[in-house]
PDB file of N, CA and C in Angstrom:
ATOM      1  N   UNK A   1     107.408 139.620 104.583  1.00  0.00           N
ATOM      2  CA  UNK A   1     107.715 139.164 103.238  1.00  0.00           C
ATOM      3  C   UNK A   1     106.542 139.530 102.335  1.00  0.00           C
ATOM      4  N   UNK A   2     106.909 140.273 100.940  1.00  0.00           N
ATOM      5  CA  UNK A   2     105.800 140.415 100.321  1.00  0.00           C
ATOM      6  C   UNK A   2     105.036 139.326  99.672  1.00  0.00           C
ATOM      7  N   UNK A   3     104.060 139.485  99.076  1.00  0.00           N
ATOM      8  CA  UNK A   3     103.404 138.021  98.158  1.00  0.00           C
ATOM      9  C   UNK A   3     104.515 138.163  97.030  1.00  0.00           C
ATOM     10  N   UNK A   4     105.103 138.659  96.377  1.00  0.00           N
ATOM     11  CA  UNK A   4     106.257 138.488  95.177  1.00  0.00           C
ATOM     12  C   UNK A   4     107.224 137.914  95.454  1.00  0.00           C
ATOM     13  N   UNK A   5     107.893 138.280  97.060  1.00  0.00           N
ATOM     14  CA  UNK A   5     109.115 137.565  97.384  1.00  0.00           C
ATOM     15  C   UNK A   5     108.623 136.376  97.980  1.00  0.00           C
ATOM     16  N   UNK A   6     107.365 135.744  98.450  1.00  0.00           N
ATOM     17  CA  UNK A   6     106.687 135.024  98.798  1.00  0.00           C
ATOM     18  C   UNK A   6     106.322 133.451  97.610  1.00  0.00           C
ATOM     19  N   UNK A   7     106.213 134.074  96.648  1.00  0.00           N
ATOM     20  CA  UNK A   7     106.034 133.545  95.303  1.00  0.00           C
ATOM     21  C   UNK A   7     107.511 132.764  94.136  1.00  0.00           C
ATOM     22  N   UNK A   8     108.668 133.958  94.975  1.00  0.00           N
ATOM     23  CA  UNK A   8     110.007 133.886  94.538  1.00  0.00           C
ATOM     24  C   UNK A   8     110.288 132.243  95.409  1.00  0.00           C
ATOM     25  N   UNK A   9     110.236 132.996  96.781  1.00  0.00           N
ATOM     26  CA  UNK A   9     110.513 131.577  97.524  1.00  0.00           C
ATOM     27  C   UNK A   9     109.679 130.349  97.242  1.00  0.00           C
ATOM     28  N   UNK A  10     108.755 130.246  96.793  1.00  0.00           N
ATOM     29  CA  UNK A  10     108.104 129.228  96.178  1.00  0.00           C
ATOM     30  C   UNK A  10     108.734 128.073  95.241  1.00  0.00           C
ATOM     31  N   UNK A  11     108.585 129.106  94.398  1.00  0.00           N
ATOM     32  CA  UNK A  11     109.692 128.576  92.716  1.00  0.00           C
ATOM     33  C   UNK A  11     110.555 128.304  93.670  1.00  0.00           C
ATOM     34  N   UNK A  12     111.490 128.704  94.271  1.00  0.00           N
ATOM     35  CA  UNK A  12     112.758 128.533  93.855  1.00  0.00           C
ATOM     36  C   UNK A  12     112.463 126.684  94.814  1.00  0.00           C
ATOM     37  N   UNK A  13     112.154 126.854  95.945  1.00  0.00           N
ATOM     38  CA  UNK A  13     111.802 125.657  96.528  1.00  0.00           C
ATOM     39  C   UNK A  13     111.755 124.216  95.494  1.00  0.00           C
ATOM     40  N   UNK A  14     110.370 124.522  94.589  1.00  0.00           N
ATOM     41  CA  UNK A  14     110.001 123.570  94.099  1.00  0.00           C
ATOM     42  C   UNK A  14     110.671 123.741  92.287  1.00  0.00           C
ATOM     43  N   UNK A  15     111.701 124.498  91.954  1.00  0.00           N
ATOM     44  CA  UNK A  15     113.299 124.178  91.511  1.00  0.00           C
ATOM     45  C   UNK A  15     114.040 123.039  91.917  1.00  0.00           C
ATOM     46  N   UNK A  16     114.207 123.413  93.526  1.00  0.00           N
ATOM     47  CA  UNK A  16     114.711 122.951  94.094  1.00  0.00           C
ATOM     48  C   UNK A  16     114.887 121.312  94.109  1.00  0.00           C
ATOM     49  N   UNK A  17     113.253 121.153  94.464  1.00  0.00           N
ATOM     50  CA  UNK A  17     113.060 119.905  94.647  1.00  0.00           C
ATOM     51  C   UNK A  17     113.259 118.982  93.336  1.00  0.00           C
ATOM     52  N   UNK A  18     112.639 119.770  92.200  1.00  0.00           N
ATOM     53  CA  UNK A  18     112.830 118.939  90.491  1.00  0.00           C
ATOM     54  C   UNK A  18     114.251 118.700  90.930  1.00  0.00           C
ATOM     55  N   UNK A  19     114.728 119.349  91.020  1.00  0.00           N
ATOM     56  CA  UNK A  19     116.638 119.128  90.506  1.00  0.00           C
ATOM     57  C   UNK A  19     117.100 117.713  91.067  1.00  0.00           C
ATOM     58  N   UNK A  20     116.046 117.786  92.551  1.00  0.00           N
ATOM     59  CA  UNK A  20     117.084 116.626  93.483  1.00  0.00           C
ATOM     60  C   UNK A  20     116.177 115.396  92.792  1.00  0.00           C
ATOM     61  N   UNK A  21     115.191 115.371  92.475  1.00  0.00           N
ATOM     62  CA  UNK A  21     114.280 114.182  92.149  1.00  0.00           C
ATOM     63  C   UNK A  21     114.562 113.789  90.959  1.00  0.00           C
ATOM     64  N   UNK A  22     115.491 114.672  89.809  1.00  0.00           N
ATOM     65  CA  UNK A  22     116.367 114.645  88.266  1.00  0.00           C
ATOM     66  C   UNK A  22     117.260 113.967  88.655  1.00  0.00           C
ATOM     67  N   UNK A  23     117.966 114.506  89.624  1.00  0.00           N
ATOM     68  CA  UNK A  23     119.461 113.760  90.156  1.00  0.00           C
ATOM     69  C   UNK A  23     119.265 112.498  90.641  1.00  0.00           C
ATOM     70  N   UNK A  24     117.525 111.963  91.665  1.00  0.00           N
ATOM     71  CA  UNK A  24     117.892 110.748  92.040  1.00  0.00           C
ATOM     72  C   UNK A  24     117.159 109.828  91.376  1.00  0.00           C
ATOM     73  N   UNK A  25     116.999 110.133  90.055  1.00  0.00           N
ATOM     74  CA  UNK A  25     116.404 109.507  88.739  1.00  0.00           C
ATOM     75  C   UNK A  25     117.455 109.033  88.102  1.00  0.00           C
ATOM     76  N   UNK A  26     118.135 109.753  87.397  1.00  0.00           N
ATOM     77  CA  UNK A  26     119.638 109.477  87.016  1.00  0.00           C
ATOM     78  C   UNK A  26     120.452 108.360  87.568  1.00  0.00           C
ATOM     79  N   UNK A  27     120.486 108.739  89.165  1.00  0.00           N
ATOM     80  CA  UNK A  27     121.369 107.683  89.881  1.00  0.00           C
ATOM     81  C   UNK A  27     120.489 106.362  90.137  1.00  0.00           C
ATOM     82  N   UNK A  28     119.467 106.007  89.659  1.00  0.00           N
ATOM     83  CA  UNK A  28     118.831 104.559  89.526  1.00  0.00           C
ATOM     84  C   UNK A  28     119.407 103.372  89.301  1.00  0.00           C
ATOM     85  N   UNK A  29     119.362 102.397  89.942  1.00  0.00           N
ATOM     86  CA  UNK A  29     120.866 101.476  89.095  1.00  0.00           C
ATOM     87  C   UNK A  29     119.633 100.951  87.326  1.00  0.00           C
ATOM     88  N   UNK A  30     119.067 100.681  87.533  1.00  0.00           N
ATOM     89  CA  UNK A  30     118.549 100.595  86.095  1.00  0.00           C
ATOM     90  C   UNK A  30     119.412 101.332  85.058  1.00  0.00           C
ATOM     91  N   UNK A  31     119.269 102.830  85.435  1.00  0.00           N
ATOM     92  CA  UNK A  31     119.880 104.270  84.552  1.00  0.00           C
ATOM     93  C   UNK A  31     120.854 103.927  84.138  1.00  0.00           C
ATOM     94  N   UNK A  32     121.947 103.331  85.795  1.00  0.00           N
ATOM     95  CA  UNK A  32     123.379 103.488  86.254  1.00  0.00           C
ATOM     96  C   UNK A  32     124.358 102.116  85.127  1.00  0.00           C
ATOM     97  N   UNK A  33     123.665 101.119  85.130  1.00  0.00           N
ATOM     98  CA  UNK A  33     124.036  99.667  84.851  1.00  0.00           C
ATOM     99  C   UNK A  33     123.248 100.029  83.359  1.00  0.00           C
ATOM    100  N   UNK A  34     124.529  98.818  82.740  1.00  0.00           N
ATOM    101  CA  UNK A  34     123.645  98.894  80.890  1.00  0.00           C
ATOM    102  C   UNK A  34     122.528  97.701  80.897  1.00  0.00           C
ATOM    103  N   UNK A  35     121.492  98.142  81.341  1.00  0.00           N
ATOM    104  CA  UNK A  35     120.359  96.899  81.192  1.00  0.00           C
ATOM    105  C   UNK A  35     119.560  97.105  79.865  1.00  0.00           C
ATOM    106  N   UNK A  36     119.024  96.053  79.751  1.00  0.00           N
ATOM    107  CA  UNK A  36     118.397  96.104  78.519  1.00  0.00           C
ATOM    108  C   UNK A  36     116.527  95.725  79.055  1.00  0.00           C
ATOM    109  N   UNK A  37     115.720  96.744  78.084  1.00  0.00           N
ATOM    110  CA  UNK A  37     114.389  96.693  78.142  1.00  0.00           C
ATOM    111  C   UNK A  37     114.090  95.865  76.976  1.00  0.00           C
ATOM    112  N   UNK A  38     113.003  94.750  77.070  1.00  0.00           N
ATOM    113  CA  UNK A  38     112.154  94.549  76.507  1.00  0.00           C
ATOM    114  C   UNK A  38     111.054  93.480  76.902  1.00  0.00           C
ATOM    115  N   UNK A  39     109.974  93.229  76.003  1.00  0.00           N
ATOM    116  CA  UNK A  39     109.080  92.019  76.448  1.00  0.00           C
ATOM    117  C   UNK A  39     109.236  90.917  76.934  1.00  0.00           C
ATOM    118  N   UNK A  40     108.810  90.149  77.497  1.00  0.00           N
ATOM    119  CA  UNK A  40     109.149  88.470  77.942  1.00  0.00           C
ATOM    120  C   UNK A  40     107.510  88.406  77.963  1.00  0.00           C
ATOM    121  N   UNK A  41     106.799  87.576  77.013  1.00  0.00           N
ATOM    122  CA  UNK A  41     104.998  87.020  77.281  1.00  0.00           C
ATOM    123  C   UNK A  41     104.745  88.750  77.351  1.00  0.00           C
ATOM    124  N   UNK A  42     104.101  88.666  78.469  1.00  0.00           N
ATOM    125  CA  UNK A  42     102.877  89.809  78.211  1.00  0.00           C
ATOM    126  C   UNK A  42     103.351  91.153  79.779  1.00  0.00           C
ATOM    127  N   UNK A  43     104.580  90.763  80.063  1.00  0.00           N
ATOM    128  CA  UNK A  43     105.261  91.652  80.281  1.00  0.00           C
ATOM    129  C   UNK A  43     106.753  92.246  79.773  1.00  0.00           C
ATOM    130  N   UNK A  44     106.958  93.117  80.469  1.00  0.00           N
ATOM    131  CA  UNK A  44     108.016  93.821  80.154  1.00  0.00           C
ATOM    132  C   UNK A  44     109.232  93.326  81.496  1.00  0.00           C
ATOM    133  N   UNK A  45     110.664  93.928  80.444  1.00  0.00           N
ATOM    134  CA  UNK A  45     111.816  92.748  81.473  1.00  0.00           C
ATOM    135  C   UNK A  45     112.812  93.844  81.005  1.00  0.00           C
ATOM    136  N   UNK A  46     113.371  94.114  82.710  1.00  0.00           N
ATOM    137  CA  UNK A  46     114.943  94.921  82.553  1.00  0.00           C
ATOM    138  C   UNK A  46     115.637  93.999  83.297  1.00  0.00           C
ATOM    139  N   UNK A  47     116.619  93.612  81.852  1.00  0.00           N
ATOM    140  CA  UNK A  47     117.975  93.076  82.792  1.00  0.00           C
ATOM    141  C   UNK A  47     119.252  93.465  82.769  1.00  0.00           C
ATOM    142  N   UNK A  48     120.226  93.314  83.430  1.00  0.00           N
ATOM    143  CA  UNK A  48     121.313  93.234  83.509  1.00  0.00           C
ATOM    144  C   UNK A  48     121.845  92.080  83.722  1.00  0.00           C
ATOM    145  N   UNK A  49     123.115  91.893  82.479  1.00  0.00           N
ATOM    146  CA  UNK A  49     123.860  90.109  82.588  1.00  0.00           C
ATOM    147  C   UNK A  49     123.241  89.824  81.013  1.00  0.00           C
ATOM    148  N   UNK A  50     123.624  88.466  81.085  1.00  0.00           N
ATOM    149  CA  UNK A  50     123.491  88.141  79.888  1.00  0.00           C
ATOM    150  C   UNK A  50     122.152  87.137  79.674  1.00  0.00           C
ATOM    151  N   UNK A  51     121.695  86.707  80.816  1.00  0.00           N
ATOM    152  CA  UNK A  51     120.735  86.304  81.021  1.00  0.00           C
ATOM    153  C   UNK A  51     119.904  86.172  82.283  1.00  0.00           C
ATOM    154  N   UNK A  52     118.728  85.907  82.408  1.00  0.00           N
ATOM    155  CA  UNK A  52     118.212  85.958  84.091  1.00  0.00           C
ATOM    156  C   UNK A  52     118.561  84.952  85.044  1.00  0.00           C
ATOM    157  N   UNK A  53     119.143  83.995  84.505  1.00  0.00           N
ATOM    158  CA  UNK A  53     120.274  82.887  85.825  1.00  0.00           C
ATOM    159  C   UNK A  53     121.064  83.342  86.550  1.00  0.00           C
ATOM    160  N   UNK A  54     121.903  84.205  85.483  1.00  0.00           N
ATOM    161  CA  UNK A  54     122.738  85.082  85.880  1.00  0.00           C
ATOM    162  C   UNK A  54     122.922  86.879  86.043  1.00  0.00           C
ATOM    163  N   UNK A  55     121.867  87.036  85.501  1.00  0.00           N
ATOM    164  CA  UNK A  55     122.007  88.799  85.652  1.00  0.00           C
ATOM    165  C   UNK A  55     121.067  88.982  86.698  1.00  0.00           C
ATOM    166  N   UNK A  56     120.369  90.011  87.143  1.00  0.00           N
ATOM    167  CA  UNK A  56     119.506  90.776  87.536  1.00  0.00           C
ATOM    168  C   UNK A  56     118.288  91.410  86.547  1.00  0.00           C
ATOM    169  N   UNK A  57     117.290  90.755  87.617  1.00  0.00           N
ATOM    170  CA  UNK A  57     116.116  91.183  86.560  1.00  0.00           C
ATOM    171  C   UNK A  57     115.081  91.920  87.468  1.00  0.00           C
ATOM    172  N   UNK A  58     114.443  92.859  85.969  1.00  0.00           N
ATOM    173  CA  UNK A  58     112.845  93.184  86.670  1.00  0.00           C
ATOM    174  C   UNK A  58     112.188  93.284  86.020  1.00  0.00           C
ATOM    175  N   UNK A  59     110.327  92.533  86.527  1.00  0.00           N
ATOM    176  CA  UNK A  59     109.523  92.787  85.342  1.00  0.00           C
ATOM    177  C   UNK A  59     108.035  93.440  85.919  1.00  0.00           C
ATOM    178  N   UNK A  60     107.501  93.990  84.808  1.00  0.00           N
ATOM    179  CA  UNK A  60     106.244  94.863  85.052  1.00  0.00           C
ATOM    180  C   UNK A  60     105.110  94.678  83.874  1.00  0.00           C
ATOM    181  N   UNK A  61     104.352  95.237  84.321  1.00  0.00           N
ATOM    182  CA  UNK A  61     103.463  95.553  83.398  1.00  0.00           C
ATOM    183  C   UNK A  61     103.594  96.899  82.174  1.00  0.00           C
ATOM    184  N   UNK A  62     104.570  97.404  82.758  1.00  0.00           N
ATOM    185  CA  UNK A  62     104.898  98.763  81.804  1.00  0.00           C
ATOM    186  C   UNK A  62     106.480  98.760  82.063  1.00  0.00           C
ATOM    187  N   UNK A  63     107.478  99.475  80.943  1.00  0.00           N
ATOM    188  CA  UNK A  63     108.821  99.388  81.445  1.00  0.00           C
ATOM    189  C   UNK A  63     109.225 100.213  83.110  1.00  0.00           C
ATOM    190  N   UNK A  64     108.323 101.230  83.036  1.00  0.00           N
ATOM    191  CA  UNK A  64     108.698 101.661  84.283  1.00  0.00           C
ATOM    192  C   UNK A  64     108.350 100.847  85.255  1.00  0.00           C
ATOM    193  N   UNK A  65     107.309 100.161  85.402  1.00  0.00           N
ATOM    194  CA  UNK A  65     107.056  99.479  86.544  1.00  0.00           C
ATOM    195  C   UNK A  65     108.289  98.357  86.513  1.00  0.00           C
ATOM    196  N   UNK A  66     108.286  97.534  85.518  1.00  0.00           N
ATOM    197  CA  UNK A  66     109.893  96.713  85.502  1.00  0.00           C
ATOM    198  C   UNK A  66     110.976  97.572  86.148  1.00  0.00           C
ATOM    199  N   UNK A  67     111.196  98.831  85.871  1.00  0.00           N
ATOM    200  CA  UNK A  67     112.228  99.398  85.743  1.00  0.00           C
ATOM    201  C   UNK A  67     112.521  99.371  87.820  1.00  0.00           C
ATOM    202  N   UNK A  68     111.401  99.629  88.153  1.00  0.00           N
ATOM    203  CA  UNK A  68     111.580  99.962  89.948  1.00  0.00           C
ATOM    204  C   UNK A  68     111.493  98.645  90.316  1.00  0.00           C
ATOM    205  N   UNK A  69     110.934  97.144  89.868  1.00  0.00           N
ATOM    206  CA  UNK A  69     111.158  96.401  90.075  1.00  0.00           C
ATOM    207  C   UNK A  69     112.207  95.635  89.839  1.00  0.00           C
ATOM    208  N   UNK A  70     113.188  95.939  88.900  1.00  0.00           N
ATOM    209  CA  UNK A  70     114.793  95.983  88.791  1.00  0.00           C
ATOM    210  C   UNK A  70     115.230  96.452  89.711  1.00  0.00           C
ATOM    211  N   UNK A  71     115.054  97.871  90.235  1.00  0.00           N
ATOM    212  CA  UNK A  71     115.711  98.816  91.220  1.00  0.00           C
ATOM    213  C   UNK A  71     115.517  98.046  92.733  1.00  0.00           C
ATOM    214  N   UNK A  72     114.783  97.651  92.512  1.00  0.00           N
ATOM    215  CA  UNK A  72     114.073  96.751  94.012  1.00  0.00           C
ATOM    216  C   UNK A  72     115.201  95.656  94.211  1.00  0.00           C
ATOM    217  N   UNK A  73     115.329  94.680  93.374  1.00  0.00           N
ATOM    218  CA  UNK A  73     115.733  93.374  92.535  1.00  0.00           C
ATOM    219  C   UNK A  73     117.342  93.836  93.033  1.00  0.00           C
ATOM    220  N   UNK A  74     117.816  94.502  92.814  1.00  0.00           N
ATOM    221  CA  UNK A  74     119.406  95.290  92.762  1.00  0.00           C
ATOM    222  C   UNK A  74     119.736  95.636  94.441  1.00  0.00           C
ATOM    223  N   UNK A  75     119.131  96.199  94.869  1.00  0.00           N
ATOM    224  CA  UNK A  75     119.683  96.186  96.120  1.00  0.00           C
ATOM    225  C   UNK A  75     118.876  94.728  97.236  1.00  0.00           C
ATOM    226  N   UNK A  76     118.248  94.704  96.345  1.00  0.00           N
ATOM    227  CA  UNK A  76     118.212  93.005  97.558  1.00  0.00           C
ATOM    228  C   UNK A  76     119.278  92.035  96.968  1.00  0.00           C
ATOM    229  N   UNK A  77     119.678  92.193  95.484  1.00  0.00           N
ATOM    230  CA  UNK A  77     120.949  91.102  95.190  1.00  0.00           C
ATOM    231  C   UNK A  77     122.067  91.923  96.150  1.00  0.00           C
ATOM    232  N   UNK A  78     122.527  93.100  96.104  1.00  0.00           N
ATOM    233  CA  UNK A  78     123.759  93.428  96.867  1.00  0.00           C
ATOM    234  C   UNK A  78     124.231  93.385  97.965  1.00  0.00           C
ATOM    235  N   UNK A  79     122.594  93.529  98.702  1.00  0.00           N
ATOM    236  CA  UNK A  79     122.959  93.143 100.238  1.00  0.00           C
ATOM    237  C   UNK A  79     122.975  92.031 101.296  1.00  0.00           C
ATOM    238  N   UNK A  80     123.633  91.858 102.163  1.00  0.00           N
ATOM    239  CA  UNK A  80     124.533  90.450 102.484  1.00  0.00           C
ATOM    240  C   UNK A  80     123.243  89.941 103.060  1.00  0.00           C
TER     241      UNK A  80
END
């Protein structure tokens, strides 16, 4: 294999990989579900529902960190 087709296979690999890590960004239930971001005190809060008694929540220090702590939050509510 030359270093060009060497370089080809590279890219295309790490193409590859963006695409699947786009796709399993997307499918987040945060993404997936209409939750809503915002503050609560001196963090940040994603929920789903109409309130946290009843919806699903997550909170962080930044929305993303809420956001995986939602994602966390979501499959420990779903499973038995």
């Amino acid at each position: 294999m030359s270093q060009h087709e060497d370089i080809l296979t590279r890219a295309a690999c790490i193409t590859e990989d963006l695409e699947q890590r786009r796709f399993h960004e997307l499918l987040r239930p945060f993404r997936m579900m209409l939750t809503t971001i915002s503050r609560d005190g001196n963090k940040w809060c994603v929920l789903y529902g109409e309130n946290l008694q009843d919806g699903v929540a997550g909170f962080g220090d930044s929305p993303d960190e809420a956001s995986r702590d939602f994602d966390k939050a979501w499959y420990a509510t779903v499973q038995p």
